[in-house]
N, C-alpha and C. Protein backbone atom coordinates (compact mmCIF):
# COMPACT_ATOMS: atom_id res chain seq x y z
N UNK A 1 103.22 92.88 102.63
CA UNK A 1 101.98 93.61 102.46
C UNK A 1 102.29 95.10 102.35
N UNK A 2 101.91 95.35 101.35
CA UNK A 2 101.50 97.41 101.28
C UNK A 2 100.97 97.75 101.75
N UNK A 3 100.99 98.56 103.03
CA UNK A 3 100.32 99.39 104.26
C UNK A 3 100.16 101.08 104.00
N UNK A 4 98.98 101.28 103.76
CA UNK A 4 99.19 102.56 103.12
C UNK A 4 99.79 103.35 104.46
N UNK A 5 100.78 104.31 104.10
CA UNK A 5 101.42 105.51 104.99
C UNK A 5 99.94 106.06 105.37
N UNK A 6 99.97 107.35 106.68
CA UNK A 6 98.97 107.89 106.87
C UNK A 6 98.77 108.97 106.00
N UNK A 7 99.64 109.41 105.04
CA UNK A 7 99.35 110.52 103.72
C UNK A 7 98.41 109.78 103.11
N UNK A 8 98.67 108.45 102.70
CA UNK A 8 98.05 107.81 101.83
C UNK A 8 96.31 107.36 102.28
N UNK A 9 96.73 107.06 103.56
CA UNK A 9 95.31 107.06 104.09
C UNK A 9 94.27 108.67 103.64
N UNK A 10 94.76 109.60 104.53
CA UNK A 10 94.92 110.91 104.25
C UNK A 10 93.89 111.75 103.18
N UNK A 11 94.97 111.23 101.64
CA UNK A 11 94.18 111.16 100.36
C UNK A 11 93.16 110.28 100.16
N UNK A 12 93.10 109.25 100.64
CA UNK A 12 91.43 108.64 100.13
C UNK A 12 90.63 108.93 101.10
N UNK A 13 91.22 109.49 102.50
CA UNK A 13 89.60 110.31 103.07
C UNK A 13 89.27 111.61 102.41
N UNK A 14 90.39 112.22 101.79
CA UNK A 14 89.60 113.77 100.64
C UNK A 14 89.15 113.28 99.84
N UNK A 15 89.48 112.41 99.25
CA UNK A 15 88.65 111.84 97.76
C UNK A 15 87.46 111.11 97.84
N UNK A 16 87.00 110.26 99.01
CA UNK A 16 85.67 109.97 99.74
C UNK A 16 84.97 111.41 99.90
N UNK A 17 85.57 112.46 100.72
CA UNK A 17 84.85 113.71 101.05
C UNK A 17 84.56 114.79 100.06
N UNK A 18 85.58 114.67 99.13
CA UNK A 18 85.44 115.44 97.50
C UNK A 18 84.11 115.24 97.00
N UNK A 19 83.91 113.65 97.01
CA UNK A 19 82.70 112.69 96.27
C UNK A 19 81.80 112.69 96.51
N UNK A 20 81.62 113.22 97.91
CA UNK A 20 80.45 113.13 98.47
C UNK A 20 79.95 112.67 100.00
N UNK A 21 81.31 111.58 100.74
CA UNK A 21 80.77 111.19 102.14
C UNK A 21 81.22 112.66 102.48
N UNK A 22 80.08 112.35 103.94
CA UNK A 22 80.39 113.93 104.86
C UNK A 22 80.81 113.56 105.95
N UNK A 23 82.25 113.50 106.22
CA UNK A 23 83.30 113.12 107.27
C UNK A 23 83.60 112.22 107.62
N UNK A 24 83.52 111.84 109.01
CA UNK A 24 83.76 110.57 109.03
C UNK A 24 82.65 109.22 109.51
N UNK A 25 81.22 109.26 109.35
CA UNK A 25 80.36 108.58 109.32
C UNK A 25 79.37 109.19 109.03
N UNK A 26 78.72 108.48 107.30
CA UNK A 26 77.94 109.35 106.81
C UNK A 26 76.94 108.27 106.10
N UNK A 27 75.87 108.27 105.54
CA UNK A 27 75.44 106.88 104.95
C UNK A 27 76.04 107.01 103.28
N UNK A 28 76.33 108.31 103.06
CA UNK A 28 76.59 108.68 101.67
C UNK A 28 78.06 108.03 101.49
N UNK A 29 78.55 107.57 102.08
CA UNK A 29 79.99 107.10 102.02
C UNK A 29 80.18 105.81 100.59
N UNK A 30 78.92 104.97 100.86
CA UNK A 30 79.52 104.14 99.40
C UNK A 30 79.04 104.83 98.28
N UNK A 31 77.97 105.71 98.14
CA UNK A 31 77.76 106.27 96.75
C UNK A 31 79.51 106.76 96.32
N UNK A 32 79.91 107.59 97.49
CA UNK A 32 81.14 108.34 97.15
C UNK A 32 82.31 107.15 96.51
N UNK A 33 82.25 106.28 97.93
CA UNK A 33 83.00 105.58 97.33
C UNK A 33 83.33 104.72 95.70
N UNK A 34 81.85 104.54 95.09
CA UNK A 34 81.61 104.08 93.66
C UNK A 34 82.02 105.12 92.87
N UNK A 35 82.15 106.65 93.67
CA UNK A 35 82.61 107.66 92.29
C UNK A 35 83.79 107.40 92.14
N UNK A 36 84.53 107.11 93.61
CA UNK A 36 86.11 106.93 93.62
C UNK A 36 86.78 106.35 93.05
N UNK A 37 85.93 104.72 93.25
CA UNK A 37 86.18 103.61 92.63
C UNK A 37 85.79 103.62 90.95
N UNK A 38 85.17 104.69 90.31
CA UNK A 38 84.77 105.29 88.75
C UNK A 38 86.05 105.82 88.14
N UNK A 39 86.36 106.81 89.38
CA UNK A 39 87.06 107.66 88.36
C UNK A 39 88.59 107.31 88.90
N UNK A 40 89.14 106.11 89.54
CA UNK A 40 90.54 105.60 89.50
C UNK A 40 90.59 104.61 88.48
N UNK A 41 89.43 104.27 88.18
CA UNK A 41 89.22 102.94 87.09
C UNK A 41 89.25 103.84 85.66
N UNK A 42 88.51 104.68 85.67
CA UNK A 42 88.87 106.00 84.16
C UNK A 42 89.84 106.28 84.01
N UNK A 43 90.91 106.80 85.25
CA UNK A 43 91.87 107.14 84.71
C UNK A 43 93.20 106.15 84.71
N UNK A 44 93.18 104.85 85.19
CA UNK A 44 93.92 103.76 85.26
C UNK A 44 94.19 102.99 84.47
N UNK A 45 92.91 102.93 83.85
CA UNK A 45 93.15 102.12 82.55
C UNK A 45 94.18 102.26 81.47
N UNK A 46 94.39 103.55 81.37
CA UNK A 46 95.15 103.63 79.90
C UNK A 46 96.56 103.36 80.58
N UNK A 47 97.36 103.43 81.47
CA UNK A 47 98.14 102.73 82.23
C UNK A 47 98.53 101.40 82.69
N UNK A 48 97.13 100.86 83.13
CA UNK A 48 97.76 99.35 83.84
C UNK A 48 96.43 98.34 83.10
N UNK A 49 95.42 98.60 81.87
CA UNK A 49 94.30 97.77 81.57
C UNK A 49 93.23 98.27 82.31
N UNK A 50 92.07 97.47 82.13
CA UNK A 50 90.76 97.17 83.23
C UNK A 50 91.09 95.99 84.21
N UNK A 51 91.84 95.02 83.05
CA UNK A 51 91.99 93.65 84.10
C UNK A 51 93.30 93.99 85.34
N UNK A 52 94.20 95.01 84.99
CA UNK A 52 95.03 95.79 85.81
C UNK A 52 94.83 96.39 87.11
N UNK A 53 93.50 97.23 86.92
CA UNK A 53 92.75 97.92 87.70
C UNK A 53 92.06 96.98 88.54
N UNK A 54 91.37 96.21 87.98
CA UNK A 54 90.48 95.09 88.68
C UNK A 54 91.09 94.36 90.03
N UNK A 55 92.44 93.78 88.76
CA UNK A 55 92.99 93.11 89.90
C UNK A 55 93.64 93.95 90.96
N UNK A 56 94.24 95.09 90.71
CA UNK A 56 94.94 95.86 91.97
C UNK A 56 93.84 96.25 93.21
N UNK A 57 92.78 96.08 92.90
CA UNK A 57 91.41 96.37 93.60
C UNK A 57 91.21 95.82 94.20
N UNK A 58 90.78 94.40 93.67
CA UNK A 58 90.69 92.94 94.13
C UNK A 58 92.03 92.48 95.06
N UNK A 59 93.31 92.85 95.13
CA UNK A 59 94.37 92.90 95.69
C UNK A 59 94.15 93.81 96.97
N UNK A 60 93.48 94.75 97.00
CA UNK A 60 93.50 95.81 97.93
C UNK A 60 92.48 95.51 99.32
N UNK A 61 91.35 94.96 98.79
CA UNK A 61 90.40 94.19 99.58
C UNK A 61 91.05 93.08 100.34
N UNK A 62 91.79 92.60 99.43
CA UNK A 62 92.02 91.37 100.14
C UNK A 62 93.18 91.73 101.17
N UNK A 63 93.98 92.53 101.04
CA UNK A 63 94.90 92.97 102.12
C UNK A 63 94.28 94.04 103.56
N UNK A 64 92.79 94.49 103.30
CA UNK A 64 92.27 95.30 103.86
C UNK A 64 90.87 94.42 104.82
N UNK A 65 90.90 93.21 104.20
CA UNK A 65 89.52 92.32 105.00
C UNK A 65 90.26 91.62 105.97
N UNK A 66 91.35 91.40 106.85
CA UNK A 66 91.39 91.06 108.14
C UNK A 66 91.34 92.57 108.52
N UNK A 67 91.42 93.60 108.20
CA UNK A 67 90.59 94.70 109.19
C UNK A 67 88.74 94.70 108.74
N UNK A 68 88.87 94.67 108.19
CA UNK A 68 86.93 95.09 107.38
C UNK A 68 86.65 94.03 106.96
N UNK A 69 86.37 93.05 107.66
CA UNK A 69 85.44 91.79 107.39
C UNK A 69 84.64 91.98 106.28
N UNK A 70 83.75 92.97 105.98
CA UNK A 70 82.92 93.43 105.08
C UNK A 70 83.57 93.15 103.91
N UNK A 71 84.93 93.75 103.70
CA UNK A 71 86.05 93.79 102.23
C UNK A 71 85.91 92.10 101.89
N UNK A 72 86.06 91.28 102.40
CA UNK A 72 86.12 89.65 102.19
C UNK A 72 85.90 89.26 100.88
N UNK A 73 84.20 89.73 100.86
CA UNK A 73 83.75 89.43 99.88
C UNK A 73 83.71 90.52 98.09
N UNK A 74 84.34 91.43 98.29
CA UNK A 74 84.57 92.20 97.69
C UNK A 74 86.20 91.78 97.24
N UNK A 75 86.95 91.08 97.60
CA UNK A 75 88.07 90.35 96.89
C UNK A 75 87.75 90.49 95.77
N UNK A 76 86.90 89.61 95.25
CA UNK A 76 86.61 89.98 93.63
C UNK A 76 85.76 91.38 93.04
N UNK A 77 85.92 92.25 93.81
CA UNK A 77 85.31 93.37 93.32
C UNK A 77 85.64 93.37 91.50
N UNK A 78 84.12 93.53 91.29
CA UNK A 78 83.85 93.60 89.59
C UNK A 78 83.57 95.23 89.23
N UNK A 79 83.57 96.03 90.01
CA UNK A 79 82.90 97.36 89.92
C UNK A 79 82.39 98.17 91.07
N UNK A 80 82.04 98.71 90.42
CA UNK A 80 81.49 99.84 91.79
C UNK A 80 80.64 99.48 92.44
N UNK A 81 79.83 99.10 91.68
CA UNK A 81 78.04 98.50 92.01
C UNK A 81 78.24 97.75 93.38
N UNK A 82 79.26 96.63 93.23
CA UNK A 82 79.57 95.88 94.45
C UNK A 82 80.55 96.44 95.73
N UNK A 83 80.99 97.29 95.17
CA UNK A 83 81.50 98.11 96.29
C UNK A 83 80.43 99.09 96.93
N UNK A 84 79.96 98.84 96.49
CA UNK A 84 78.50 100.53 96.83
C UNK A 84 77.78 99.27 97.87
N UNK A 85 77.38 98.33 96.59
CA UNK A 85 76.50 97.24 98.05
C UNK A 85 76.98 96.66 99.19
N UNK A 86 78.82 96.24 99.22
CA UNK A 86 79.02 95.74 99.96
C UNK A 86 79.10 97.32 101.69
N UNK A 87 79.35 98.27 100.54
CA UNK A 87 79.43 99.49 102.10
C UNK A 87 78.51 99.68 102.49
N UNK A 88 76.85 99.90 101.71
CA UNK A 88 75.63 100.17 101.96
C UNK A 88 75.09 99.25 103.31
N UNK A 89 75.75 97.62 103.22
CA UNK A 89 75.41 97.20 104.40
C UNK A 89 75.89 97.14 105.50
N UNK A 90 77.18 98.28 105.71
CA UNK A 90 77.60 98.25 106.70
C UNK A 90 76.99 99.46 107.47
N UNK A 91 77.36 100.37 108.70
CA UNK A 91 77.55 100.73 109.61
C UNK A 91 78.02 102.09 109.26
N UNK A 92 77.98 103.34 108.79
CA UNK A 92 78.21 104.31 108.80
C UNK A 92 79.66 105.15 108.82
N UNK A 93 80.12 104.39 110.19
CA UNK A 93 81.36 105.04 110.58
C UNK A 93 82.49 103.57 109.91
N UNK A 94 82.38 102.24 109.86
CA UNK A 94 82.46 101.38 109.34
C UNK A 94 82.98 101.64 108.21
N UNK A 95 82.05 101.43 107.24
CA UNK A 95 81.64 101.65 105.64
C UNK A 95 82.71 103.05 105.75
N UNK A 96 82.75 103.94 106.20
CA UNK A 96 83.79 105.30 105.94
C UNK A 96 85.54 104.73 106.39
N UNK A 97 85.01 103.94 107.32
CA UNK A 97 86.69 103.40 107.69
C UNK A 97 87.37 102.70 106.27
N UNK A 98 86.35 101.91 106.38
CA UNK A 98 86.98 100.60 105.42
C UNK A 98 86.89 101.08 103.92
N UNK A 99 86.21 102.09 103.41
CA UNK A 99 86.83 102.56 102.07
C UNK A 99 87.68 103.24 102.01
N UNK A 100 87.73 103.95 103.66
CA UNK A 100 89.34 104.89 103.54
C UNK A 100 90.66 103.70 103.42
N UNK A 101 90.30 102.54 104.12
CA UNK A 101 91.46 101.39 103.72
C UNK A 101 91.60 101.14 102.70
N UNK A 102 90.68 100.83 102.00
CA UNK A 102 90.55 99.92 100.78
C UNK A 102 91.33 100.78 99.87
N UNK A 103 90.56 102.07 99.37
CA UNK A 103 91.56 103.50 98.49
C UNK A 103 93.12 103.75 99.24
N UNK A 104 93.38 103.75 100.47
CA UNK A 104 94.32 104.19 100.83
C UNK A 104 95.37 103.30 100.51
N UNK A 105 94.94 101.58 100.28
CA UNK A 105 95.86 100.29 99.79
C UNK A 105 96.11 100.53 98.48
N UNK A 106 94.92 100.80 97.92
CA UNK A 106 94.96 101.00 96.29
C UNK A 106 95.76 102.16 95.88
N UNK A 107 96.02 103.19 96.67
CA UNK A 107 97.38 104.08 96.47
C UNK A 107 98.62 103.28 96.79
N UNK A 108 98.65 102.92 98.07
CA UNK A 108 99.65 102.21 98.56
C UNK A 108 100.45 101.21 97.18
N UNK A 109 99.62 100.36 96.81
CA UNK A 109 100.06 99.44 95.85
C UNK A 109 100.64 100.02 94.41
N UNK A 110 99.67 100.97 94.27
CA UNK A 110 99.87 102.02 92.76
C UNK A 110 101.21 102.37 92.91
N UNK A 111 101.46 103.10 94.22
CA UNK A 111 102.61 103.91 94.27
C UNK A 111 103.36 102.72 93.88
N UNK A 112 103.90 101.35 94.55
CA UNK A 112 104.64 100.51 94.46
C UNK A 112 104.80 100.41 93.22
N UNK A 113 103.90 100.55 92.29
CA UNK A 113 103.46 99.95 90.86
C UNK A 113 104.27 100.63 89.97
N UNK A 114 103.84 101.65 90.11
CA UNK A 114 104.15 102.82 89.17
C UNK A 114 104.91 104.03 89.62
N UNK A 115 105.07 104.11 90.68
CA UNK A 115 105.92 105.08 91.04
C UNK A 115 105.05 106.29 91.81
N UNK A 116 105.51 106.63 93.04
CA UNK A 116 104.94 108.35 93.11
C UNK A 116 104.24 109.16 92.94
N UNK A 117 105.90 109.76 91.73
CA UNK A 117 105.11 111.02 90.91
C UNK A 117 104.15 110.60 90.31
N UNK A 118 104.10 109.55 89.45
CA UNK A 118 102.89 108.90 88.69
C UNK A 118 101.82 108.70 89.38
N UNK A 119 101.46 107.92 90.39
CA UNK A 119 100.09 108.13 90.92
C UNK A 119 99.36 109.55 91.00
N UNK A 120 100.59 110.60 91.78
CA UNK A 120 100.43 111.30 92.18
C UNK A 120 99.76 112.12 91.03
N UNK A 121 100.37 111.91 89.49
CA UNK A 121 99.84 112.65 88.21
C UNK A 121 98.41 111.98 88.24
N UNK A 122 98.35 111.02 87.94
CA UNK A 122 97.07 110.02 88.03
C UNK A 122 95.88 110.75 88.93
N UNK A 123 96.28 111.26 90.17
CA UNK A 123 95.61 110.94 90.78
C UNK A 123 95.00 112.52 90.99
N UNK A 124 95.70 113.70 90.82
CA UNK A 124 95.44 114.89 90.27
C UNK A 124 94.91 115.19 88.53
N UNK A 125 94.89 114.54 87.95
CA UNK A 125 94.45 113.97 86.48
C UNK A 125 93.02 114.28 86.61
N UNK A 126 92.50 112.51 88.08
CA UNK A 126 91.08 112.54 88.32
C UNK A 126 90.54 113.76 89.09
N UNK A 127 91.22 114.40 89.46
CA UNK A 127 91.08 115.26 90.90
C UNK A 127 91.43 116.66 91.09
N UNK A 128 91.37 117.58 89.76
CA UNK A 128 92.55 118.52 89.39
C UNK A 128 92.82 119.18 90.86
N UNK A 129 91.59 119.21 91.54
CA UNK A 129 91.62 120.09 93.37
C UNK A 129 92.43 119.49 94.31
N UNK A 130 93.11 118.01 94.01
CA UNK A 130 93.39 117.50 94.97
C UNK A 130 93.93 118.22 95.97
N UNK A 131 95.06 119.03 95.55
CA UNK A 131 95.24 119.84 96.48
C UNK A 131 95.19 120.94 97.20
N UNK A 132 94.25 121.80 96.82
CA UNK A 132 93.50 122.45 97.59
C UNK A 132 92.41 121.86 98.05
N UNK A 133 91.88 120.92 98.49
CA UNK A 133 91.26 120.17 99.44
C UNK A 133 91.29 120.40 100.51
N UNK A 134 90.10 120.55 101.21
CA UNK A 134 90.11 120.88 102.54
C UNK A 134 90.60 119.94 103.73
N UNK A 135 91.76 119.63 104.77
CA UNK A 135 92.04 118.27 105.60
C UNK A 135 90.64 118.08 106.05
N UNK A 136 90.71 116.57 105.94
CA UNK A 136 89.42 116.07 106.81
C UNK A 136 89.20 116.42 108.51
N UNK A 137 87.85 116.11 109.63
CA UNK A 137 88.25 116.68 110.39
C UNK A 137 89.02 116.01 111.36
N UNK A 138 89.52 114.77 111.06
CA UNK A 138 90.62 113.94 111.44
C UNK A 138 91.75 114.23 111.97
N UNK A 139 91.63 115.47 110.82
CA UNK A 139 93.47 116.09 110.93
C UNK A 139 93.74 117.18 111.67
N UNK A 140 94.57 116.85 112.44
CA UNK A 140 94.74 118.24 113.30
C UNK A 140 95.92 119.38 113.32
């Protein structure tokens, strides 16, 4: 299993907080998360397909739902839509955990995939700020 490092965690709590959740329990957390889940799927495609993307997604849930029960059913994540509904019914601080898993796997795996530097281009591509990003208040 690909365990995202805590960098990797890290980056998908700025890119949740870029998007729109506000820290670390917010209700805005799955809208954010559907932007996240938008714009890794925009810029992934021309790289690994849609059915590429899909499945590394669908891969990511499924390594992330013995923590987030919620993720289970999102195995087959088809889109955002279902990622937005499946966080909307969770729990605030929840729903912020478990998309920081879910993105933080979906790096995890990428990196495996493709390498690094490449995500890392990828992922500043979607994000030109990534790094001037402010640390979440997690980080100390």
């Amino acid at each position: 299993m690909n365990r995202p490092t805590p960098a990797q965690l890290e980056t998908a709590r700025r890119l949740l907080v870029h998007e729109g959740a506000a820290g670390v329990a917010d209700e805005r957390t799955a809208t954010a998360a559907g932007r996240v889940y938008e714009k890794l799927h925009t810029h992934m495609v021309p790289l690994v397909s849609a059915e590429g993307v899909r499945l590394l997604f669908a891969r990511s849930a499924k390594l992330t739902q013995g923590e987030f029960a919620c993720l289970a059913a999102s195995s087959r994540l088809e889109g955002s839509t279902e990622l937005c509904a499946c966080l909307q019914a969770q729990d605030p601080a929840v729903a912020m955990a478990a998309a920081t898993a879910l993105f933080g796997t979906f790096i995890a795996l990428l990196t495996t995939f493709i390498g690094e530097r490449l995500t890392t281009q990828v992922l500043r591509s979607a994000w030109p700020t990534l790094e001037e990003m402010p640390p979440t208040e997690n980080e100390t």
